[in-house]
C-alpha atoms as a PDB file:
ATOM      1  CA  UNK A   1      47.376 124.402 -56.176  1.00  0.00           C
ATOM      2  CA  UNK A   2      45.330 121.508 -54.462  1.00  0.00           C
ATOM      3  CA  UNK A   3      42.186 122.971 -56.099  1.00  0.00           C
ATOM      4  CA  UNK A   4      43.333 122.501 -59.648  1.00  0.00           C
ATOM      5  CA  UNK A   5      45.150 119.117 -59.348  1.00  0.00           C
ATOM      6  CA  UNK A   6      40.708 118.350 -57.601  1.00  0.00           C
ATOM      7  CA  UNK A   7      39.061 119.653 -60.362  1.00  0.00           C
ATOM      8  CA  UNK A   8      41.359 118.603 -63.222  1.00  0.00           C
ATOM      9  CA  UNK A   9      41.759 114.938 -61.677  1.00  0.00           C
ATOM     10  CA  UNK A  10      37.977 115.206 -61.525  1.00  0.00           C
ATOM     11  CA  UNK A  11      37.430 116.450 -64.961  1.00  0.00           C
ATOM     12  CA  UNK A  12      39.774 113.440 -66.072  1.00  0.00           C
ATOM     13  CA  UNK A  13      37.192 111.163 -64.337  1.00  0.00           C
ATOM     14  CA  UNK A  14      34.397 112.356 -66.341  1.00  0.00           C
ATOM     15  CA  UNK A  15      36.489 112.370 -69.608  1.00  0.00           C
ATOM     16  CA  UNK A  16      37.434 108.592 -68.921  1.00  0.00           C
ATOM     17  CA  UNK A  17      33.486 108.138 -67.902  1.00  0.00           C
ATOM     18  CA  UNK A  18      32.649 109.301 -71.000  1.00  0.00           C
ATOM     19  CA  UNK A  19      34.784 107.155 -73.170  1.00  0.00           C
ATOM     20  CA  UNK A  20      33.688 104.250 -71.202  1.00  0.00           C
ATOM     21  CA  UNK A  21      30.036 105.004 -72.131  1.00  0.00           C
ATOM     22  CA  UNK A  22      31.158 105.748 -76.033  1.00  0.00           C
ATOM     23  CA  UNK A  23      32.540 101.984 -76.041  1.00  0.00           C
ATOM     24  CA  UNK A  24      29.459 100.510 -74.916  1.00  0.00           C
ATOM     25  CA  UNK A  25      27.341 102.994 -77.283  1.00  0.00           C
ATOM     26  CA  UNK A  26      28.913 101.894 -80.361  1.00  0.00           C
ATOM     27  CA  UNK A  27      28.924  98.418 -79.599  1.00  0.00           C
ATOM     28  CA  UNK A  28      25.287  98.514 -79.879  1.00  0.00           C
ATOM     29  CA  UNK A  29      25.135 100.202 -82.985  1.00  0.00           C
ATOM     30  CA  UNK A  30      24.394  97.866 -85.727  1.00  0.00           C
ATOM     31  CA  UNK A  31      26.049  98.729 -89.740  1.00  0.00           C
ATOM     32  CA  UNK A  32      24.300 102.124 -90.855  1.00  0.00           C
ATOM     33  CA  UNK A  33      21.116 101.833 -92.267  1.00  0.00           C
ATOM     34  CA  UNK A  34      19.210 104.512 -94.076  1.00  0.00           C
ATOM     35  CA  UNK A  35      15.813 103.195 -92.205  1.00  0.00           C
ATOM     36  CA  UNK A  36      13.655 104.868 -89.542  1.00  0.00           C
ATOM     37  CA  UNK A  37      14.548 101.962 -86.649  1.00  0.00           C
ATOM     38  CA  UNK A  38      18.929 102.729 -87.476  1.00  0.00           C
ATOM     39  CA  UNK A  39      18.047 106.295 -86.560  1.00  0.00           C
ATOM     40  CA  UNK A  40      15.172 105.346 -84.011  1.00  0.00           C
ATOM     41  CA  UNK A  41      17.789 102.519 -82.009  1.00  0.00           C
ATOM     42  CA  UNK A  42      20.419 105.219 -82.152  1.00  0.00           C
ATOM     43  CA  UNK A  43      18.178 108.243 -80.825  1.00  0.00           C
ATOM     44  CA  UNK A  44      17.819 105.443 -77.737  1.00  0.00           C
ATOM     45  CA  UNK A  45      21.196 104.496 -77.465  1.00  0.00           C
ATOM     46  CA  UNK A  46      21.264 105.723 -73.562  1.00  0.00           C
ATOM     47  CA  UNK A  47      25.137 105.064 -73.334  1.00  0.00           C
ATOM     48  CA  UNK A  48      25.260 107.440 -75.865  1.00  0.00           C
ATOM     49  CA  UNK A  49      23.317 110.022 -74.267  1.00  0.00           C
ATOM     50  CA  UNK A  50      25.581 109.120 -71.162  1.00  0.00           C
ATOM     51  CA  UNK A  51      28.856 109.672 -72.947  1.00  0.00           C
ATOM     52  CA  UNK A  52      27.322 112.650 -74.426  1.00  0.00           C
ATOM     53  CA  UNK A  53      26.581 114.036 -71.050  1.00  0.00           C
ATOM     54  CA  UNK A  54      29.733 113.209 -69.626  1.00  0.00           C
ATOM     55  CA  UNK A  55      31.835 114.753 -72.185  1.00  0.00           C
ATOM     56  CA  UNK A  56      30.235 118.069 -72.075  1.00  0.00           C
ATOM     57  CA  UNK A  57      30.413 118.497 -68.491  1.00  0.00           C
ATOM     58  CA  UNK A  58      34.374 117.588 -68.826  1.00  0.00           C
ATOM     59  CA  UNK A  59      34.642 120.319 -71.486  1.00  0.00           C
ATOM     60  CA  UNK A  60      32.870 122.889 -69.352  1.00  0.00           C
ATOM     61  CA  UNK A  61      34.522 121.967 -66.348  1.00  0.00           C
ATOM     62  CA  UNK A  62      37.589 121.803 -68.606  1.00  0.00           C
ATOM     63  CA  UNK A  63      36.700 125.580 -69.515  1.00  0.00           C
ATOM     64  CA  UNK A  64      36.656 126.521 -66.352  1.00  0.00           C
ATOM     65  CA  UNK A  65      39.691 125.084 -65.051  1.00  0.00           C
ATOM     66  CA  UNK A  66      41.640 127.144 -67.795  1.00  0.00           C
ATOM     67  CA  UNK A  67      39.887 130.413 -67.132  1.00  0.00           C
ATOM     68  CA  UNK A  68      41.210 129.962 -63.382  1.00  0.00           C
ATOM     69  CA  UNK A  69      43.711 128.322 -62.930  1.00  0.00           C
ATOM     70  CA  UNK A  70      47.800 128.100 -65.164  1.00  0.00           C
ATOM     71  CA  UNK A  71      47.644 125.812 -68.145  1.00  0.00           C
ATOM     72  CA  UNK A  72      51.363 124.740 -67.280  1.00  0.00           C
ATOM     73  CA  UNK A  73      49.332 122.657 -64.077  1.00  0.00           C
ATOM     74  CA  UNK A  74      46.661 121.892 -65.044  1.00  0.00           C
ATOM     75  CA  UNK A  75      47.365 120.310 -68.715  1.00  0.00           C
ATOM     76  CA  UNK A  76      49.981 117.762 -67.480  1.00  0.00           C
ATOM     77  CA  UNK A  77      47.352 116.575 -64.941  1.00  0.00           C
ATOM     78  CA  UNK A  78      45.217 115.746 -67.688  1.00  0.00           C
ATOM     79  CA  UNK A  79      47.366 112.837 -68.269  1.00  0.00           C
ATOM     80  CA  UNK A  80      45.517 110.817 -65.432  1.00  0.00           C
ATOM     81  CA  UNK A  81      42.866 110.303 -68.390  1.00  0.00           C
ATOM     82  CA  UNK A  82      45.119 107.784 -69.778  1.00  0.00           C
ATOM     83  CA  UNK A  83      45.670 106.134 -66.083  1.00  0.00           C
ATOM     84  CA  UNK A  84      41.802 106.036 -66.058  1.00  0.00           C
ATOM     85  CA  UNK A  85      41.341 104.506 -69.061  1.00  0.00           C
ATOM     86  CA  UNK A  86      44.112 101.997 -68.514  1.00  0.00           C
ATOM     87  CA  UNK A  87      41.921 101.122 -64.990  1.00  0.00           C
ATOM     88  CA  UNK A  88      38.681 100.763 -67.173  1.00  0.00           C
ATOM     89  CA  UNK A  89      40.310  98.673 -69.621  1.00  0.00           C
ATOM     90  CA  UNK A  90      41.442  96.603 -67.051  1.00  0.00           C
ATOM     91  CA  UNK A  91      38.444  96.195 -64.124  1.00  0.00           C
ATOM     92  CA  UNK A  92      35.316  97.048 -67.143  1.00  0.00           C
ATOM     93  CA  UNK A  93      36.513  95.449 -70.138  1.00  0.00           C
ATOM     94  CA  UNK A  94      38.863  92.504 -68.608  1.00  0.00           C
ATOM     95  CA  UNK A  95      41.120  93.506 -71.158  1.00  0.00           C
ATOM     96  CA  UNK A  96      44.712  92.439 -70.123  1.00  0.00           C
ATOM     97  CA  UNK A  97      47.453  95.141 -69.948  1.00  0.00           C
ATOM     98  CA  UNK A  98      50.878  94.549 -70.287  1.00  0.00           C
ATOM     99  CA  UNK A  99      53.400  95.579 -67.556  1.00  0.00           C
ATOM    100  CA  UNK A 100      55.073  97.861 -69.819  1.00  0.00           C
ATOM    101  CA  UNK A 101      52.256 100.308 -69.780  1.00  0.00           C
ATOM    102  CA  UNK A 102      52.306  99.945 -66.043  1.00  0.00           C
ATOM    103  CA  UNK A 103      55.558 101.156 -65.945  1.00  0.00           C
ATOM    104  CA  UNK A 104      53.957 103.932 -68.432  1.00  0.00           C
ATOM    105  CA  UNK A 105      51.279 104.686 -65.743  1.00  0.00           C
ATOM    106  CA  UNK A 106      54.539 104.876 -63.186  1.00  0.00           C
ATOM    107  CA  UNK A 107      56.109 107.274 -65.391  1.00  0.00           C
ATOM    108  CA  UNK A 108      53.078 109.493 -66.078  1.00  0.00           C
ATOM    109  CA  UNK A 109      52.521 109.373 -62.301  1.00  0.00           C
ATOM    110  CA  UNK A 110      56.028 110.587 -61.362  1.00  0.00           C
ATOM    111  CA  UNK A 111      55.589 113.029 -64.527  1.00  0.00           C
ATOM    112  CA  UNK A 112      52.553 114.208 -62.590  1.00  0.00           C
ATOM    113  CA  UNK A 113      54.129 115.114 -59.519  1.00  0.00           C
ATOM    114  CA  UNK A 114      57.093 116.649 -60.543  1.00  0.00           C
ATOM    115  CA  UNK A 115      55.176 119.161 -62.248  1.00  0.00           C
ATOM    116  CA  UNK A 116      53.155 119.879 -59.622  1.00  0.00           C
ATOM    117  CA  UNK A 117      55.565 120.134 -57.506  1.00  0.00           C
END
């Protein structure tokens, strides 16, 4: 049981990662031109490339997880993603969050555990 809650915590981590990169890439992308240097700047967008990176490894560890392990675990774990995201909004972006979503993250948390359980 400890092995899934690991590797689908983990896979969370890489899923948040990734979204954190995806913000970043498409702030730097300017309005869509059809030019050579729209398609050139976003060929060498490397927070794209990042995100992109990230996001396939969480789907293939995501993969895996589901061949091995019961979907009525691991799926409600997946839920830390939004606890991630919450943190990155919070300590990357300085984006202020509200204390009713961190009496959501409370609630996921305790959500969480009684599934595990």
């Amino acid at each position: 049981m400890l092995k899934v809650i690991i590797l689908t915590i983990f896979q969370c981590l890489l899923l948040a990662s990734g979204q954190v990169c995806f913000k970043f890439a498409v702030e730097k992308i300017t309005k869509f031109q059809f030019s050579w240097v729209w398609f050139a700047n976003l060929l060498t967008n490397w927070w794209l490339l990042a995100s992109g990176i990230l996001l396939i490894t969480a789907t293939v560890l995501w993969g895996f997880i589901l061949k091995h392990f019961p979907f009525s675990v691991a799926y409600p774990v997946t839920a830390f993603a939004y606890i991630f995201g919450l943190l990155a909004a919070v300590f990357i972006f300085q984006e202020s969050v509200p204390v009713t979503r961190w009496i959501g993250v409370c609630v996921i948390i305790i959500g969480v555990y009684l599934v595990v359980k």
